[in-house]
Protein backbone atom coordinates (compact mmCIF):
# COMPACT_ATOMS: atom_id res chain seq x y z
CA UNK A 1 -28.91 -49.53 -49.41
CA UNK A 2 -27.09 -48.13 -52.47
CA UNK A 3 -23.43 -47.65 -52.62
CA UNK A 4 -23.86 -43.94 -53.35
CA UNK A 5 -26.08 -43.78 -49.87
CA UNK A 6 -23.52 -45.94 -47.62
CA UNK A 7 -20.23 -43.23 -49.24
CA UNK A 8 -22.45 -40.37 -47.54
CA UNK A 9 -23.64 -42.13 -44.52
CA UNK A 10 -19.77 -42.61 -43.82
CA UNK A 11 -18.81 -39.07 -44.75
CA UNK A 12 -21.41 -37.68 -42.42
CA UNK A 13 -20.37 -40.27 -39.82
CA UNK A 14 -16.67 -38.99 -40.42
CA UNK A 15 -17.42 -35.48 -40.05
CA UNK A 16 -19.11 -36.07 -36.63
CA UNK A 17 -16.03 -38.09 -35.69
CA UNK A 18 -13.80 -35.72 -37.26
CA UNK A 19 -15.92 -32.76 -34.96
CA UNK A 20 -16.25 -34.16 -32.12
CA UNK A 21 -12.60 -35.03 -31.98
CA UNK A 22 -11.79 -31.64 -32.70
CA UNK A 23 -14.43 -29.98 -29.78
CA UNK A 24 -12.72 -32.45 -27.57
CA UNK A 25 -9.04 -31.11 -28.37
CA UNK A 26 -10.28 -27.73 -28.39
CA UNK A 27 -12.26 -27.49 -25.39
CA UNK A 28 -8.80 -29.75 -23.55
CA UNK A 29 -6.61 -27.26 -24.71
CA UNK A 30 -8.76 -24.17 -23.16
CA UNK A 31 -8.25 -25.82 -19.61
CA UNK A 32 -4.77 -25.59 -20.04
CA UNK A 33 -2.49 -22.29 -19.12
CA UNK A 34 -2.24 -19.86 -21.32
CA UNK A 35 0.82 -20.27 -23.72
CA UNK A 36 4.06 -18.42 -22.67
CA UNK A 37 2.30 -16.71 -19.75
CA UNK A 38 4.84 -16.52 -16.26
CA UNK A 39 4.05 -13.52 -15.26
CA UNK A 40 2.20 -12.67 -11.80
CA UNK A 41 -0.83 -11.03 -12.23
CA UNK A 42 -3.13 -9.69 -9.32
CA UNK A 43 -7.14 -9.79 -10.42
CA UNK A 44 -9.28 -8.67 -8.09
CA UNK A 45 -12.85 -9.49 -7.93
CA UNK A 46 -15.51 -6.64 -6.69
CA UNK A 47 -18.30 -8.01 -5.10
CA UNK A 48 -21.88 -8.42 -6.89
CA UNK A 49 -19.75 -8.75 -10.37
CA UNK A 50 -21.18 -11.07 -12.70
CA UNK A 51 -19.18 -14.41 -13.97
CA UNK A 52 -19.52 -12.80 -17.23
CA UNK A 53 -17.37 -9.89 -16.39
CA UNK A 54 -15.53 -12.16 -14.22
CA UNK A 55 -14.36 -13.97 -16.89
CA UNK A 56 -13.62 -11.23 -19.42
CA UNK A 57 -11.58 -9.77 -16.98
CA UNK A 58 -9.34 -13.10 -16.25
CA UNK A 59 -9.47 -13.18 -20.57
CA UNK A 60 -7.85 -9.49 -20.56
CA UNK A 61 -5.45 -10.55 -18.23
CA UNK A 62 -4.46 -13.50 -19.96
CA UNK A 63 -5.11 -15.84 -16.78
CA UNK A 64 -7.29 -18.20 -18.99
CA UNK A 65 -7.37 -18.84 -22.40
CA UNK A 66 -10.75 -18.42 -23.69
CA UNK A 67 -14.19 -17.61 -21.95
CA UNK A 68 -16.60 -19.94 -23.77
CA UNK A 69 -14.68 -22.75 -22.53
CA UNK A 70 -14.58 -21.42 -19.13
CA UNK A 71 -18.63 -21.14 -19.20
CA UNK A 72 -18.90 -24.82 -20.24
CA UNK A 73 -16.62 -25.61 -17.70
CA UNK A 74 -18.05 -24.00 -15.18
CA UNK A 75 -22.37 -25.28 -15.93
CA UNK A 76 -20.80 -29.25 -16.87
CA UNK A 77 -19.23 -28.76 -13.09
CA UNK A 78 -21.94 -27.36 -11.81
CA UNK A 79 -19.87 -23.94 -9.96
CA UNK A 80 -22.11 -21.91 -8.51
CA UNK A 81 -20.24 -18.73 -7.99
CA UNK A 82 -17.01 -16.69 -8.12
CA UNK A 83 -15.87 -15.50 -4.86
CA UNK A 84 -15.44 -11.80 -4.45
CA UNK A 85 -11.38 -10.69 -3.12
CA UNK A 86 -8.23 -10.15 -4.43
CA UNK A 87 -6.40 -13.38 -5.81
CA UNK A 88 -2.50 -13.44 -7.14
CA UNK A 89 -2.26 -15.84 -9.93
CA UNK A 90 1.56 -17.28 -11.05
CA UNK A 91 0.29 -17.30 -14.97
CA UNK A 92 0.66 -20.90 -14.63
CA UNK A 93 -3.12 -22.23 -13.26
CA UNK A 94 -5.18 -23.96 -15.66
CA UNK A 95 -8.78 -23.01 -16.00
CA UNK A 96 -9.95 -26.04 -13.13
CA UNK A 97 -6.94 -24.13 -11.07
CA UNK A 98 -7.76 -20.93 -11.86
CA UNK A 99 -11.53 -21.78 -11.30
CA UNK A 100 -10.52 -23.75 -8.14
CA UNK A 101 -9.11 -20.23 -6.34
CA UNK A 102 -11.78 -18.40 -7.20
CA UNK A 103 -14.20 -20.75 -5.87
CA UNK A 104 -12.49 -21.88 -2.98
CA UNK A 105 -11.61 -18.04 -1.92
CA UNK A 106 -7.98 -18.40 -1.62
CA UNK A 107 -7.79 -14.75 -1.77
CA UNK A 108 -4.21 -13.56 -1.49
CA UNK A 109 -2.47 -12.43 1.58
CA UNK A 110 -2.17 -8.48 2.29
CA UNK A 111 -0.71 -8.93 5.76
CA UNK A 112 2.06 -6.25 6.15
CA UNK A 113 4.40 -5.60 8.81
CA UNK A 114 5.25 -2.33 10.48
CA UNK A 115 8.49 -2.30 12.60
CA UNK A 116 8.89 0.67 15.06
CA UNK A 117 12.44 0.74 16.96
CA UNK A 118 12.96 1.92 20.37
CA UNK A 119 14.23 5.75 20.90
CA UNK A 120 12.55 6.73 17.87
CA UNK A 121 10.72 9.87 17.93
CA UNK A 122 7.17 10.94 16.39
CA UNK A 123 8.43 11.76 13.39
CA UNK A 124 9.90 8.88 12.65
CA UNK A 125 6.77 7.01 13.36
CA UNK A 126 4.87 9.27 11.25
CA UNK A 127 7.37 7.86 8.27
CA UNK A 128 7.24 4.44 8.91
CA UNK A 129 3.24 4.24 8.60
CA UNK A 130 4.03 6.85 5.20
CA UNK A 131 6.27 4.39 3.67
CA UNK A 132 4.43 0.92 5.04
CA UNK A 133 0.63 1.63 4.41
CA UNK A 134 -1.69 3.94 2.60
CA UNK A 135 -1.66 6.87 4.75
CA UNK A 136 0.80 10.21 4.50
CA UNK A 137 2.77 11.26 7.62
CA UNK A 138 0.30 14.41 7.74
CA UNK A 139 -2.83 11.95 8.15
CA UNK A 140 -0.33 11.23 11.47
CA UNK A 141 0.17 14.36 12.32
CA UNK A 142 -3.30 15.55 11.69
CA UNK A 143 -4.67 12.55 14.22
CA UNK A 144 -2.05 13.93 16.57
CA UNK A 145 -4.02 17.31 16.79
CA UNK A 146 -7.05 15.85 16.60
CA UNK A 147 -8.12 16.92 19.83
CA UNK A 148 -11.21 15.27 20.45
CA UNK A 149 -9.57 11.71 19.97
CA UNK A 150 -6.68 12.62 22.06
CA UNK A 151 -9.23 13.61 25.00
CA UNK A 152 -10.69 10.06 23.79
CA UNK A 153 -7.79 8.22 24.37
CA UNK A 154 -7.34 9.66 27.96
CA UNK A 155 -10.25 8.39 29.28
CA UNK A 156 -9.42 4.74 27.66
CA UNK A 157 -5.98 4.10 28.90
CA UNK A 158 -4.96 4.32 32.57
CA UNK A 159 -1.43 5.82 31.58
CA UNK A 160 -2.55 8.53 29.66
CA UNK A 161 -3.32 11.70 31.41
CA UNK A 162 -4.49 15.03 30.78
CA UNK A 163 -0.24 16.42 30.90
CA UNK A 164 -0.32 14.91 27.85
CA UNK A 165 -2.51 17.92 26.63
CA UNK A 166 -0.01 20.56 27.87
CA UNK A 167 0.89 23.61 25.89
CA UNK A 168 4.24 23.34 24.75
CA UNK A 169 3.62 19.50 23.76
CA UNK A 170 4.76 18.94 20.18
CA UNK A 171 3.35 15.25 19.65
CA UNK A 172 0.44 14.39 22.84
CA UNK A 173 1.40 10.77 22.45
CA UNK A 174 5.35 11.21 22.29
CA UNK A 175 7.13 8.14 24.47
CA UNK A 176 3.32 6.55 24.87
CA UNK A 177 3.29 4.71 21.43
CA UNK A 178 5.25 1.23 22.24
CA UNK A 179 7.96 0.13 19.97
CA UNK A 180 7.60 -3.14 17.78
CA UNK A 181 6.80 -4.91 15.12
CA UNK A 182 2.83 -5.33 14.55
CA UNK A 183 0.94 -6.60 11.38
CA UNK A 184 -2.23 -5.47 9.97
CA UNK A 185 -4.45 -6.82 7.58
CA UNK A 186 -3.27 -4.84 4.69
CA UNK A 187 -2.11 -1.26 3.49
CA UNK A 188 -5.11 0.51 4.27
CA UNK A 189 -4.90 0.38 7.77
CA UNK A 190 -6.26 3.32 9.21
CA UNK A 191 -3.24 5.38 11.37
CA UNK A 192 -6.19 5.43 14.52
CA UNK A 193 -5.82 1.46 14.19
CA UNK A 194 -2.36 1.41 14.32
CA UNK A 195 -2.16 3.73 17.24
CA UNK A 196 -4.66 1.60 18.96
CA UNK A 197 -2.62 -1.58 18.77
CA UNK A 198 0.56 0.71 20.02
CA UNK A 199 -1.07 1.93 23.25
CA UNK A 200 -2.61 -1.61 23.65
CA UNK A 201 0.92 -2.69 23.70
CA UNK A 202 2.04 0.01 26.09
CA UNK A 203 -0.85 -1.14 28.36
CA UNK A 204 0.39 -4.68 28.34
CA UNK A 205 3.70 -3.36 29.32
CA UNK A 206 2.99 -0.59 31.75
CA UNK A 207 0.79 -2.88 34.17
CA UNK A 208 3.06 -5.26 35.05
CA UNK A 209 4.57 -2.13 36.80
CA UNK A 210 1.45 -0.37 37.92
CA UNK A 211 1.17 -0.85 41.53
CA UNK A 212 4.42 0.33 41.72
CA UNK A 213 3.63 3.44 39.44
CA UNK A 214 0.55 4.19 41.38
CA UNK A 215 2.09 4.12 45.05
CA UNK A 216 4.89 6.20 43.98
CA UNK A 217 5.03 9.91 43.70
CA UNK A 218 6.31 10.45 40.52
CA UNK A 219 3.80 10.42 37.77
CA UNK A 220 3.27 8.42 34.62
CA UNK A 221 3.87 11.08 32.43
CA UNK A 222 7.57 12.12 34.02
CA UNK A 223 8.35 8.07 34.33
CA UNK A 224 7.93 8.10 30.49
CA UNK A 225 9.85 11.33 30.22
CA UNK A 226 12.76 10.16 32.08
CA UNK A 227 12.91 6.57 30.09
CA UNK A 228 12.77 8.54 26.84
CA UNK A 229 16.31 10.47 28.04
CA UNK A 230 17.10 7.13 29.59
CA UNK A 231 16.60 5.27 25.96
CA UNK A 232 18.34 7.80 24.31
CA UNK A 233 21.43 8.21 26.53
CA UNK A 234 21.98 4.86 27.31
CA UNK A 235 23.15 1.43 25.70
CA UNK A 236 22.30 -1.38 28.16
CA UNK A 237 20.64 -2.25 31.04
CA UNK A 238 23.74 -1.65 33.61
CA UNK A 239 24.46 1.94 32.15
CA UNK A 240 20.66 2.36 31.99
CA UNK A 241 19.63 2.23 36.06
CA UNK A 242 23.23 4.40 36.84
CA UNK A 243 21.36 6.93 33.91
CA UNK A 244 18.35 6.90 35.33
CA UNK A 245 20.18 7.42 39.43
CA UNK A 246 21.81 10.26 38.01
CA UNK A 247 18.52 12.04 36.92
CA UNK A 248 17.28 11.31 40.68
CA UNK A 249 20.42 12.95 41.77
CA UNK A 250 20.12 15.93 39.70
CA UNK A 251 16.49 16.57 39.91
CA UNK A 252 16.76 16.43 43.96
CA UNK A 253 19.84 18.66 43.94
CA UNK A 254 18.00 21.25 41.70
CA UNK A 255 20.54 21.36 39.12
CA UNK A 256 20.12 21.38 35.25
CA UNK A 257 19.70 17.74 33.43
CA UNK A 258 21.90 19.16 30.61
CA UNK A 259 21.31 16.34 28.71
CA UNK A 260 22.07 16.47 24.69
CA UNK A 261 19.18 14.40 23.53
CA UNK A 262 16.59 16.91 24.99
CA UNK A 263 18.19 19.74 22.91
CA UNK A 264 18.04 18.00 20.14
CA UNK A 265 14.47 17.45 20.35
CA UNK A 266 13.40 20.83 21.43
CA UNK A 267 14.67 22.06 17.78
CA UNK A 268 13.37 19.11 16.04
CA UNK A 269 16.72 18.02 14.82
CA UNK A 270 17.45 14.52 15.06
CA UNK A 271 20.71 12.74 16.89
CA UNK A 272 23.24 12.50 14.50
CA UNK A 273 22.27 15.07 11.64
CA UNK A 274 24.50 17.46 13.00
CA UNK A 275 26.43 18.85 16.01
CA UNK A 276 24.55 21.24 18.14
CA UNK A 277 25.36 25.40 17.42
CA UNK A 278 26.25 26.99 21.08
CA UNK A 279 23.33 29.41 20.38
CA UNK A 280 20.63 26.29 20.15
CA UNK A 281 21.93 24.88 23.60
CA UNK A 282 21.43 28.50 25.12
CA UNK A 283 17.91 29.31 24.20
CA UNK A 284 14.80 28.43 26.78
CA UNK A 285 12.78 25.47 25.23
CA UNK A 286 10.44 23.03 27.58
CA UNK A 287 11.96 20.12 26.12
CA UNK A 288 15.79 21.88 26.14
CA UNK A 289 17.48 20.78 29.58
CA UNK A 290 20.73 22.59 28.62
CA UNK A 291 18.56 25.44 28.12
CA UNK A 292 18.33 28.54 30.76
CA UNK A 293 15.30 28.36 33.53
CA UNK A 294 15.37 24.42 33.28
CA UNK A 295 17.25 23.84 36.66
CA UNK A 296 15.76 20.59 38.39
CA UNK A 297 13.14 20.53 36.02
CA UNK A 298 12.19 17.30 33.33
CA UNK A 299 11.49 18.37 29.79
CA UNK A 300 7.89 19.12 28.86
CA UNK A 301 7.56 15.09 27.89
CA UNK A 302 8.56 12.39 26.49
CA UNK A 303 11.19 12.80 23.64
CA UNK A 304 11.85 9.09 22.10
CA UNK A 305 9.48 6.09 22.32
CA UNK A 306 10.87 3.82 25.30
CA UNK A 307 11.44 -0.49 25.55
CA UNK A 308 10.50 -1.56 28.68
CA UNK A 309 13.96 -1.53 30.18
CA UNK A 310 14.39 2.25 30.35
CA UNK A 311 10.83 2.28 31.87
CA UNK A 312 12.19 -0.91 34.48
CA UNK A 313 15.58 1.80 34.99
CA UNK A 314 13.64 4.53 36.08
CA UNK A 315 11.15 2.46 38.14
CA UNK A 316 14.25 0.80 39.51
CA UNK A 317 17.36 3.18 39.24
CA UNK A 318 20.66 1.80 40.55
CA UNK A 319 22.32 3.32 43.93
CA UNK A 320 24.69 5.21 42.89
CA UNK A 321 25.88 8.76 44.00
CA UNK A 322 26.57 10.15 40.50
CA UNK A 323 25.44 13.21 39.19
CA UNK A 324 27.40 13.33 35.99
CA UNK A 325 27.87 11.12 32.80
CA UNK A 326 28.83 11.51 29.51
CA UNK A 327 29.02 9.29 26.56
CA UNK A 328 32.08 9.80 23.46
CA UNK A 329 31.12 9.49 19.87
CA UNK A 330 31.54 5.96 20.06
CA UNK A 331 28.75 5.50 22.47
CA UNK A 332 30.91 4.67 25.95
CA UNK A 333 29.51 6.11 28.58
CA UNK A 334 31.41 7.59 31.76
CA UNK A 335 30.29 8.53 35.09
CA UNK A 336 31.38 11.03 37.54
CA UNK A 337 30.47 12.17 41.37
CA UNK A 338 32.15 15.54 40.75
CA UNK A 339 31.93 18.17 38.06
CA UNK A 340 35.69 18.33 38.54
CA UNK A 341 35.77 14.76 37.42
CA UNK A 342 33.65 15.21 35.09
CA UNK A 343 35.73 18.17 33.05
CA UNK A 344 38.82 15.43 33.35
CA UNK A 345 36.75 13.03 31.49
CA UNK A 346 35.48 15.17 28.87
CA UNK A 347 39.25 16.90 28.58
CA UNK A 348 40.63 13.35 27.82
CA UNK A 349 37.80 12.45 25.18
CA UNK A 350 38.65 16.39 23.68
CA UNK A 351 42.02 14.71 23.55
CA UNK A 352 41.39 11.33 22.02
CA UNK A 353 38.60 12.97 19.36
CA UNK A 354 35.73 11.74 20.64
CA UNK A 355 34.04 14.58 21.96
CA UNK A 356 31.20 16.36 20.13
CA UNK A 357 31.89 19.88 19.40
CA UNK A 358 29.96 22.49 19.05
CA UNK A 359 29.83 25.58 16.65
């Protein structure tokens, strides 16, 4: 062999070397994270999509580095398909990682969490599902006067009867939905679902109690009414049962509830926006107890969603003679046998500035 053949035999040899080295470092450095990339991106992956456009789409997003690598990568490990779902990536996966999630269907977690509180009315509810999933609080309200799945609901659940369907009702399932915090699997939970899981709770709550409910003579419905003014005007469970005596007491003597929060609800104004006008108190409203032609009579329904221990006050009231009570603006509540003592009490609060007044 000639000189002259052996300098090209090596060249060509070198040039191999020389690109095979440089496949090797360029194929290594395609598994590796894209440069200066820390930022989260979401990708999400529609079923029935081809790798192809798979891997464009992770290219556009800058999740991977380049997508002839990722091919290679993918037929020399033999991956048989992307999994369809939504997938959070840091921006610091290499391709195996990135690969890896998508394979593996670590899709990314959507769970949310809805918290309602206790004494909370509709409206309130109807915000929390606005500002914690994909609905509006008119897709609430709508359900609300949806009447065929109202009429559904009452012959599901054993607590929900047709008084719910009165006219004069603002909200049918007013006091019924249960207060607490429930997760669903993402944002576009339907409001029907989240009802559903509400009266399921409600159910869980209400039978421990429903012999008791059932052999008595006051119905579901005016139970949940009474706990709603019981959730509202009290602040534990001791004031709570004397509350809930005092409605007894009132309701047997035929005299007028008079209670604040009821007003407040029959003009859709909520607690603490503003004092009441004298003029609001006076006018007849089903829900206003303060109101004229309410003597010895509960409001329409429920005003406020209820825990279970204004529904256990009211199922269990204390025995107690009272037939007045009044809480200051700082929440204290005081009770009274006499209306005499009750003016004394609400003189002294006048006194002290903390009595609400009224314009």
């Amino acid at each position: 062999m000639s000189k002259k053949i052996k300098i090209i035999i090596g060249i060509i040899i070198l040039l191999i070397v020389i690109t095979i080295t440089s496949l090797f470092v360029w194929y290594n450095q395609g598994l590796k994270a894209p440069k200066n990339n820390n930022t989260e991106k979401i990708i999400e992956v529609q079923s029935g999509t081809s790798t192809v456009n798979i891997l464009n789409n992770l290219k556009q997003n800058n999740v991977i580095k380049n997508e002839l690598i990722a091919k290679i990568y993918i037929k020399l490990n033999n991956i048989k398909s992307l999994k369809a779902g939504k997938y959070e990536f840091s921006g610091n996966e290499s391709l195996p990682e990135v690969l890896n999630i998508l394979t593996g269907g670590k899709i990314m977690d959507e769970t949310i969490t809805i918290t309602f509180l206790e004494g909370k009315n509709i409206r309130y509810v109807a915000k929390q599902i606005a500002d914690n999933t994909n609905n509006t609080a008119n897709d609430v309200y709508d359900l609300l006067e949806n009447e065929d799945y109202i009429k559904s609901l009452v012959s599901k659940y054993w607590f929900l009867t047709e008084d719910i369907e009165k006219t004069g009702i603002y909200y049918p399932l007013e006091g019924y939905l249960y207060p607490d915090t429930y997760s669903f699997e993402n944002g576009d939970v339907e409001v029907q679902t989240i009802f559903g899981k509400m009266l399921d709770k409600m159910d869980e709550i209400l039978t421990k109690y429903k012999q008791k409910i059932e052999s008595g003579k006051i119905s579901i419905h005016n139970i949940l009414t009474m706990a709603s003014i019981v959730e509202l005007e009290g602040n534990n469970s001791e004031n709570r049962a004397k509350i809930a005596s005092v409605i007894y007491n009132r309701l047997s003597k035929k005299m007028s509830l008079g209670s604040d929060v009821t007003t407040y609800y029959g003009i859709k104004v909520d607690m603490g926006e503003r004092d009441l006008y004298a003029k609001e108190i006076n006018t007849y409203n089903q829900y206003n107890t303060r109101g004229p032609n309410m003597a010895g009579k509960l409001p329409i329904g429920p005003i406020a969603s209820v825990s279970e221990e204004s529904i256990n006050a009211v199922l269990n009231p204390a025995s107690e003679s009272y037939l007045y009570f009044v809480a200051d603006k700082n929440g204290e509540i005081y009770f009274s046998n006499t209306n005499e003592e009750h003016e004394q009490t609400i003189q002294t609060l006048k006194k002290k500035g903390l009595w609400y007044e009224y314009e």
